[in-house]
Every structure is written in C-alpha cells, then in structure tokens.
Protein backbone atom coordinates (compact mmCIF):
# COMPACT_ATOMS: atom_id res chain seq x y z
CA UNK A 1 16.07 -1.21 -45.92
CA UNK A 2 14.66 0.30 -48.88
CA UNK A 3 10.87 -0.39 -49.63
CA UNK A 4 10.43 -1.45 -53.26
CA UNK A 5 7.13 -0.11 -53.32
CA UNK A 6 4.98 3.28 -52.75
CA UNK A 7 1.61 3.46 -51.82
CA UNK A 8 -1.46 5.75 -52.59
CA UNK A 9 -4.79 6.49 -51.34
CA UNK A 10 -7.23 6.81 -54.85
CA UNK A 11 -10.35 9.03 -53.90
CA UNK A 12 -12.52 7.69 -57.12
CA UNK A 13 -15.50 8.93 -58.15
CA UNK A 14 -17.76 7.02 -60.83
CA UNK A 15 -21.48 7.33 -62.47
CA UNK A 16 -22.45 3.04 -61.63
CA UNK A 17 -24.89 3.21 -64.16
CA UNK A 18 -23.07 1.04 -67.04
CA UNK A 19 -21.29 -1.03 -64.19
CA UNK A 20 -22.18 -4.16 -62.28
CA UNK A 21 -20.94 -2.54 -59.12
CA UNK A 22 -17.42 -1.54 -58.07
CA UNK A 23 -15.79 -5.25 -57.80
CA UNK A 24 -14.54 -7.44 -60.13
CA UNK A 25 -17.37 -9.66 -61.57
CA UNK A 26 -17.42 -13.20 -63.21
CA UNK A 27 -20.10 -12.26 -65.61
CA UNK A 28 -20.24 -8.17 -66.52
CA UNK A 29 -18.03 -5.25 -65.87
CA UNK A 30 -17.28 -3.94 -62.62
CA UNK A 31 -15.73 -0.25 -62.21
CA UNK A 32 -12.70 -2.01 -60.10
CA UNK A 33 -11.48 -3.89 -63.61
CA UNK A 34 -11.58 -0.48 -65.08
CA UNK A 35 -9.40 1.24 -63.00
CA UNK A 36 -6.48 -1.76 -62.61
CA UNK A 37 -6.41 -1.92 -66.25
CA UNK A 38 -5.49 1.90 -66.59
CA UNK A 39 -2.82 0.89 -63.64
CA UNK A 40 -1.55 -1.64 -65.65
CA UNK A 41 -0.96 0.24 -68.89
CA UNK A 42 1.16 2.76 -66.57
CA UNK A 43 2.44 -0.07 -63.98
CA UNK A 44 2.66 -3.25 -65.40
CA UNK A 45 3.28 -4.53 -62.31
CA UNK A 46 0.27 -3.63 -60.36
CA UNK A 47 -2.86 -6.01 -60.70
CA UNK A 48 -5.09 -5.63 -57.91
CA UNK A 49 -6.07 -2.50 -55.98
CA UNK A 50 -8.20 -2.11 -52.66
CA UNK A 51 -11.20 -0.78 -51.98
CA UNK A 52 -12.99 0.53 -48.76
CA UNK A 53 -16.46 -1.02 -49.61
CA UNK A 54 -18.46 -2.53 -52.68
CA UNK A 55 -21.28 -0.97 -54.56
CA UNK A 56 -23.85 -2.28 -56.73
CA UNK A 57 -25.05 -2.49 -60.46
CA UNK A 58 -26.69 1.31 -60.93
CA UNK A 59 -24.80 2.53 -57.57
CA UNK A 60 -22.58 5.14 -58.11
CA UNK A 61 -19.81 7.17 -56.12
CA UNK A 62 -18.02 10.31 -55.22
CA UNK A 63 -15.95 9.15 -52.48
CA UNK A 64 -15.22 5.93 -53.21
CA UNK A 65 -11.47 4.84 -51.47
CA UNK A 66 -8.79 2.38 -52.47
CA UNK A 67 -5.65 1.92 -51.99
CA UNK A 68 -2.54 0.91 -54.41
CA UNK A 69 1.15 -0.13 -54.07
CA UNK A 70 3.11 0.82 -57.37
CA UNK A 71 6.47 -0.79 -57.52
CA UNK A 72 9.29 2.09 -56.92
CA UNK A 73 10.95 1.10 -60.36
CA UNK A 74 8.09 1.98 -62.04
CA UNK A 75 7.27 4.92 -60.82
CA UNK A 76 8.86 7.46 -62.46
CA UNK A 77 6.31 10.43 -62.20
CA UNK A 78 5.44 13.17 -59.78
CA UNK A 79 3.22 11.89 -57.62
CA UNK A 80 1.00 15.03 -58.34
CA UNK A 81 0.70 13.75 -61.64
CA UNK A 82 -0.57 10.51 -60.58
CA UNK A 83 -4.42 11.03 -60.93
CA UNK A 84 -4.10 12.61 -64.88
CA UNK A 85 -1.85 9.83 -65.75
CA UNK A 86 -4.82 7.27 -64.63
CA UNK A 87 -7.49 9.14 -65.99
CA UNK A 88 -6.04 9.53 -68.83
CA UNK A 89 -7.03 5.53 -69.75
CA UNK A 90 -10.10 5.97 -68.04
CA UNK A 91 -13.34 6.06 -69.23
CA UNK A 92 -15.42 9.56 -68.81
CA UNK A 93 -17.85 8.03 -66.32
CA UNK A 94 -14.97 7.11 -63.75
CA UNK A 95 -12.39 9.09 -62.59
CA UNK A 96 -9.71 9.33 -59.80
CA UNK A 97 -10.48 12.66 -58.05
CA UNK A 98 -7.30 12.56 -55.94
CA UNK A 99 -4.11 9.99 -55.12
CA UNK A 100 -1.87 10.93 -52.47
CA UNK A 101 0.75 8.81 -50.74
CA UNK A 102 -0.05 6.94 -47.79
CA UNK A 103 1.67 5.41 -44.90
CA UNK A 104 3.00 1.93 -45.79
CA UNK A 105 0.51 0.35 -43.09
CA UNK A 106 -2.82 2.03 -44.73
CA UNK A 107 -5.51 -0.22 -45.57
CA UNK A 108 -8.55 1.33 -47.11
CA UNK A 109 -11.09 -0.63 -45.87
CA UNK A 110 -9.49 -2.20 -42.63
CA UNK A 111 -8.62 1.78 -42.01
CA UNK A 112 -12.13 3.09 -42.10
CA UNK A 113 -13.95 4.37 -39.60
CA UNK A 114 -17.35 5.01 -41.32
CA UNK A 115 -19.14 6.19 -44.38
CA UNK A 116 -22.05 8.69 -45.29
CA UNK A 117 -24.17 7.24 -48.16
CA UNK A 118 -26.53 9.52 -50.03
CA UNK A 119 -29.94 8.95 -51.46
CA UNK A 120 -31.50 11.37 -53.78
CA UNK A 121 -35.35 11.14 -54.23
CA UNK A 122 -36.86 13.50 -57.11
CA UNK A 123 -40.66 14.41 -55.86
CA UNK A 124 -42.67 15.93 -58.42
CA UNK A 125 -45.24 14.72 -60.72
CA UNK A 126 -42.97 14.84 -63.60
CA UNK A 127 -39.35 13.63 -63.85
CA UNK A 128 -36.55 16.13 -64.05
CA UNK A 129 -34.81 14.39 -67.03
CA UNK A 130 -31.51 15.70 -66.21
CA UNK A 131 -31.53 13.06 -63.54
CA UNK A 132 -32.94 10.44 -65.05
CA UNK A 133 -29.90 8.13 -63.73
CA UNK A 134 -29.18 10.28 -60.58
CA UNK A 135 -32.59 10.00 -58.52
CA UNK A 136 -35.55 7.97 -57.76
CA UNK A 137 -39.04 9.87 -58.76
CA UNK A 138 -41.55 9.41 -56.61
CA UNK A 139 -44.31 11.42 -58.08
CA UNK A 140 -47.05 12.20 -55.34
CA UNK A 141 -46.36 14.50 -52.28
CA UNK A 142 -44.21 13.13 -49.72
CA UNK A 143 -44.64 13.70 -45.81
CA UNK A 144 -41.48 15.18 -45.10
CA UNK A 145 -42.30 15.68 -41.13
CA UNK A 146 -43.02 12.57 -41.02
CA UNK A 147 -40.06 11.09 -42.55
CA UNK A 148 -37.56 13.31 -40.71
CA UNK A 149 -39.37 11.88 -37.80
CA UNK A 150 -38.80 8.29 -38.87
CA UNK A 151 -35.66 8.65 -39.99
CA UNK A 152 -34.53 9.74 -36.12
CA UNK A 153 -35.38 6.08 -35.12
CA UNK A 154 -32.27 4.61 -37.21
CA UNK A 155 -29.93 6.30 -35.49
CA UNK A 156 -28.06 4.85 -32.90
CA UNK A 157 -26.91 1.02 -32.63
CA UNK A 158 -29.71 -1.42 -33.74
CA UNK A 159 -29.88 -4.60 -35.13
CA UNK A 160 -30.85 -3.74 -39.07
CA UNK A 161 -31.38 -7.21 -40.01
CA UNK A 162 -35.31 -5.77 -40.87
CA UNK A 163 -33.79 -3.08 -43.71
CA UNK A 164 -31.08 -5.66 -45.25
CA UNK A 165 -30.97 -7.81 -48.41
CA UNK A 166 -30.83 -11.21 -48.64
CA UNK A 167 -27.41 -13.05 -48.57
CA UNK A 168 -26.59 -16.07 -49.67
CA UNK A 169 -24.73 -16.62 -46.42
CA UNK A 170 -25.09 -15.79 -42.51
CA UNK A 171 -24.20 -12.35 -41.30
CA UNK A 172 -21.58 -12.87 -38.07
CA UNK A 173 -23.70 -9.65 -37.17
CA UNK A 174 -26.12 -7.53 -38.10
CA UNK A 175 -25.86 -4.99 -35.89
CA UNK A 176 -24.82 -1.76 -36.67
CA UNK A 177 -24.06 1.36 -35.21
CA UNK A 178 -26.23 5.06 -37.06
CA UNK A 179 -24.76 8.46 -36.35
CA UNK A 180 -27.17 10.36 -38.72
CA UNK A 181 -30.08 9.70 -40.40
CA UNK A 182 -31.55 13.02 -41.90
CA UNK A 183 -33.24 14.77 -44.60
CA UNK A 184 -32.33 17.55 -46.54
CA UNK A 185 -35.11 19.40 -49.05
CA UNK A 186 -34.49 21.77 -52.04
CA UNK A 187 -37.38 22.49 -54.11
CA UNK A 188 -38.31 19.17 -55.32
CA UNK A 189 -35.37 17.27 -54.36
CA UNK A 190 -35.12 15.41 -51.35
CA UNK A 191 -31.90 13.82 -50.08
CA UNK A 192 -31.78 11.17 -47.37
CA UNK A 193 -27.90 11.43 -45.26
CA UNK A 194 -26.95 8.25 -43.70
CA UNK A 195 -23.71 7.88 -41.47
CA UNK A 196 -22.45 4.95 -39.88
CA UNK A 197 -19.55 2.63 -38.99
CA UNK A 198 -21.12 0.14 -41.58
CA UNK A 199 -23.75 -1.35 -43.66
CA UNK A 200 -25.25 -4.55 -44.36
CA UNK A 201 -26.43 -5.21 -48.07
CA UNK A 202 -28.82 -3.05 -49.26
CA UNK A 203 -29.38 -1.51 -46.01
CA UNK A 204 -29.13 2.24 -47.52
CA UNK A 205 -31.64 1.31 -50.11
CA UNK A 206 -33.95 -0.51 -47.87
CA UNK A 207 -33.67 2.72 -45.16
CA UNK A 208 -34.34 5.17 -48.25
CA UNK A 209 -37.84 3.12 -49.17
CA UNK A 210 -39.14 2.75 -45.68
CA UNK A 211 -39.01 6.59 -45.60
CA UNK A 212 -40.61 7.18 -48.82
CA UNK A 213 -43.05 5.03 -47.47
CA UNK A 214 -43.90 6.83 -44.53
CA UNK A 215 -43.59 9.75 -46.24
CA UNK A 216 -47.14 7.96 -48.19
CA UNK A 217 -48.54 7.41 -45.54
CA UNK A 218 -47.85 3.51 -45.98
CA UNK A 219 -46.35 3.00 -42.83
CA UNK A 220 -45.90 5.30 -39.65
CA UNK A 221 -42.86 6.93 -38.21
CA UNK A 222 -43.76 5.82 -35.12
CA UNK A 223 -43.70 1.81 -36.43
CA UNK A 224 -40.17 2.17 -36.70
CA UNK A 225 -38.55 1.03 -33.68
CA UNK A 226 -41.68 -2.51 -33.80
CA UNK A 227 -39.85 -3.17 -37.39
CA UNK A 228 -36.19 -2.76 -36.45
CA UNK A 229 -37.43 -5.24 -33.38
CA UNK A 230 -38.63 -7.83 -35.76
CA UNK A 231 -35.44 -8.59 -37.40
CA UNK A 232 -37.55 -9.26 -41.02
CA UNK A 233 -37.20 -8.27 -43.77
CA UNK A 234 -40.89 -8.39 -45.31
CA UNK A 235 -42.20 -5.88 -42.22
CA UNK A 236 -40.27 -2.76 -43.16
CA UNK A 237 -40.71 -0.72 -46.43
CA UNK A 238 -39.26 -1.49 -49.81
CA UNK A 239 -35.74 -1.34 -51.17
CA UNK A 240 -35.12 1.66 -53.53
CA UNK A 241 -33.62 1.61 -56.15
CA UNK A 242 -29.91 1.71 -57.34
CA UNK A 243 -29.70 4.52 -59.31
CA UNK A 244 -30.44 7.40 -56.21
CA UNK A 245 -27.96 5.98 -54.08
CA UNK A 246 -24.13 7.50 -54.52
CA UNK A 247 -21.63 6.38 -51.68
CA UNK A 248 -20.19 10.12 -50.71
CA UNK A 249 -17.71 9.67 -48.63
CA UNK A 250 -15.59 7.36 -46.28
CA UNK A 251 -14.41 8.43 -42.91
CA UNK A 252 -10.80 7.91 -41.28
CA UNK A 253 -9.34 8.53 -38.04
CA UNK A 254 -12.29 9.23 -36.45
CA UNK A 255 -15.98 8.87 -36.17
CA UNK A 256 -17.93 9.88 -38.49
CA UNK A 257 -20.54 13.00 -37.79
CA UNK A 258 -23.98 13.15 -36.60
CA UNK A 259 -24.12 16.94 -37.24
CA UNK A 260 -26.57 18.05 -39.77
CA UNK A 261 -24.33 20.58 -41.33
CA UNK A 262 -21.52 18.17 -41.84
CA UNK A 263 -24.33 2.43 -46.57
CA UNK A 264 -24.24 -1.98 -47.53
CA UNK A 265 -22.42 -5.23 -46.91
CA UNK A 266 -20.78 -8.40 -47.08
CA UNK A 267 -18.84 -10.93 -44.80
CA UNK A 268 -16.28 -9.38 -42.49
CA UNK A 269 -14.90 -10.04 -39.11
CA UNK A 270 -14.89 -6.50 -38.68
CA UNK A 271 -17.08 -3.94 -37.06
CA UNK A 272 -16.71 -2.12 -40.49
CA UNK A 273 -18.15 -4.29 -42.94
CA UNK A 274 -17.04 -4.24 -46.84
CA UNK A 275 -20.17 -2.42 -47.56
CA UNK A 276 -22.19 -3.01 -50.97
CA UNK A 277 -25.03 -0.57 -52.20
C-alpha cells in the first residue's frame, strides 16, 4: 500500500529569549506555534509537529528535535530543500538546522535515549555584553575545584526530587539516571555539561545554582549526596536562571556519553520524560 504521508526529523535551533518556551501556550508565544505556522503556509495540511522535550520562557536551543508527517500530495520539493523552504517563514531567532526523512515508526520524544543540556555561567566582575541573553554573570570568583568536585556527586541514578521545580501535579518518579556532570573553563566562561536519560522540571537550572553555590563557598561539595538524600527542594542551592541554559542536543539509539570530550520535565510514563528547562 502506498503511505500518503512522509516523515522528517527537524533538528531546530532557537534563541528562547522572546518565547514562552518551545510548546504551544494559552497565554504568550511559544517557538512550537512558530514553526507549524511556517509548515502550514508550505503544507496546509500539517498542524501539529512533535517535539523530543519542552523548554522554558528564556531557554533556548541548538538541538532541539521534532518530528513531522507532510502529506505526499503536498510535497512537491526535494527533500534537501526542506529546511530553506521552512526558514524561509521563519523568524531570524529560530531556525531548522537540518530535516531529513525518517522511518515511518520514529517518534522524537518516545525515540530518545537522552539529552546533554548546557549551562553557561559568565564569571567576571563585569558582564560581557555580547552575552547578555546567553549566560548567567556571577561576578565574584568561583571555586572551580570545588564545583567539579560537586558536580561528580550527580552522576549516576539518584532520586533528584531535591534539584526539581515545583509541579502542579505528582511526579510517577523522580528518579533519574546522570551520565555526566562536568565543567568546562575558558577564560571567564564557565560551562556546566549535563547528560542524562531525562530531567525533571527545572532540574538543569536547579543543578547549575547548587554549583555556583559551592563554587561561593555557600554550600560544600561534599553536602551533596545529604541533599540529594533529602528529597527537598529548599536544602539544595538555587535555580538559575533561564537565559544560560540551551538544550544542545538529544541522543538516539544509544546512551548518551559520560566522556568529557564528547535537562527538565513533565508527566510521562516513560523513563525519558518530556523534559522542560
């Protein structure tokens, strides 16, 4: 039988700072609405696409994946051409980096194996205004050693309740499974690496403050494990903000890395949850 569709992977990459977050929203604009309405003007028929995870307002993305069924009467392009011809009714601050056809059974968030999130922290006593939107300052010296040491406690499978937002709902879990958790210095940027096979809400941005704070002195490296085992929220350090945090990539057919060369979420019954930053 002939399928009546075709499906693509989207690899979409987007600055979150005008945006309440990737997914559709009742009240404000969501990066998702962008994108299906550039679908539409090519595809009238499409009207929802599929994402691997949600982000928040100020969260932005490189990697972000979703997925897309185009009806085969419609399409009428090479698929090469596919990514121009969306961008094209894109805004500049979002754009499909790649779309490639995928098997019919793809799903890009059931698919996915894991994610690396990345969190850029700016330390020096004055801002570098060229990324203003892109990093959080943090103005006095920071204890790298004793961050990097910290940071080695997340890894692993642990209950992360402690490092989570608030829902409005109960988690079916909050456990989740760390394969890196590591620091990376350039001059005065810092940038925190976190891979796993999924994130509660917030999670990334409560990991990222709870360093910086231990990089104060605020709280010791060695307190990590006593706050993971507390399961509250008000014992570990504070949430960072939105604006440092950029989900990089999403991992498929495999596990994602714990080498040092080489997340946030909602309801799901899956081990992957449908992360939010």
């Amino acid at each position: 039988m002939v399928k009546r569709s075709v499906k693509f992977k989207l690899t979409i990459a987007y600055d979150g700072t005008n945006y309440s977050g990737w997914q559709l929203q009742k009240i404000g604009l969501g990066v998702q609405q962008r994108v299906e309405e550039a679908l539409a003007k090519i595809f009238p028929s499409v009207q929802r696409i599929h994402s691997s995870s949600r982000t928040d307002t100020g969260v932005h993305a490189l990697g972000m994946v979703a997925h897309v069924e185009i009806a085969r009467s419609e399409f009428k392009m090479a698929p090469s051409k596919l990514s121009l011809a969306i961008n094209a009714h894109l805004p500049a601050d979002i754009r499909v980096m790649s779309a490639v056809r995928c098997a019919e059974k793809f799903h890009a968030r059931f698919d996915a194996t894991g994610k690396q999130y990345r969190y850029v922290i700016w330390n020096h006593f004055a801002m570098n205004p060229l990324l203003q939107n892109r990093a959080w300052h943090v103005g006095l010296p920071l204890d790298v050693k004793a961050m990097r040491a910290a940071a080695k406690f997340f890894v692993g499978r642990h209950d992360f309740k402690s490092l989570a937002g608030t829902r409005s709902y109960e988690m079916e879990t909050t456990v989740r499974t760390l394969t890196r958790c590591d620091i990376r210095r350039s001059g005065a940027t810092l940038t925190v690496i976190i891979e796993g096979d999924g994130f509660l809400y917030k999670m990334c941005r409560g990991i990222a403050g709870t360093l910086v704070q231990v990089g104060q002195g605020k709280i010791g490296a060695d307190e990590i494990p006593k706050i993971l085992a507390t399961k509250d929220r008000r014992v570990a350090g504070m949430t960072a903000p939105a604006h440092g945090l950029v989900l990089w990539k999403v991992f498929y057919g495999g596990k994602p890395r714990g080498r040092r060369d080489a997340a946030e979420g909602g309801k799901s019954n899956s081990t992957f949850s449908h992360a939010s930053g």
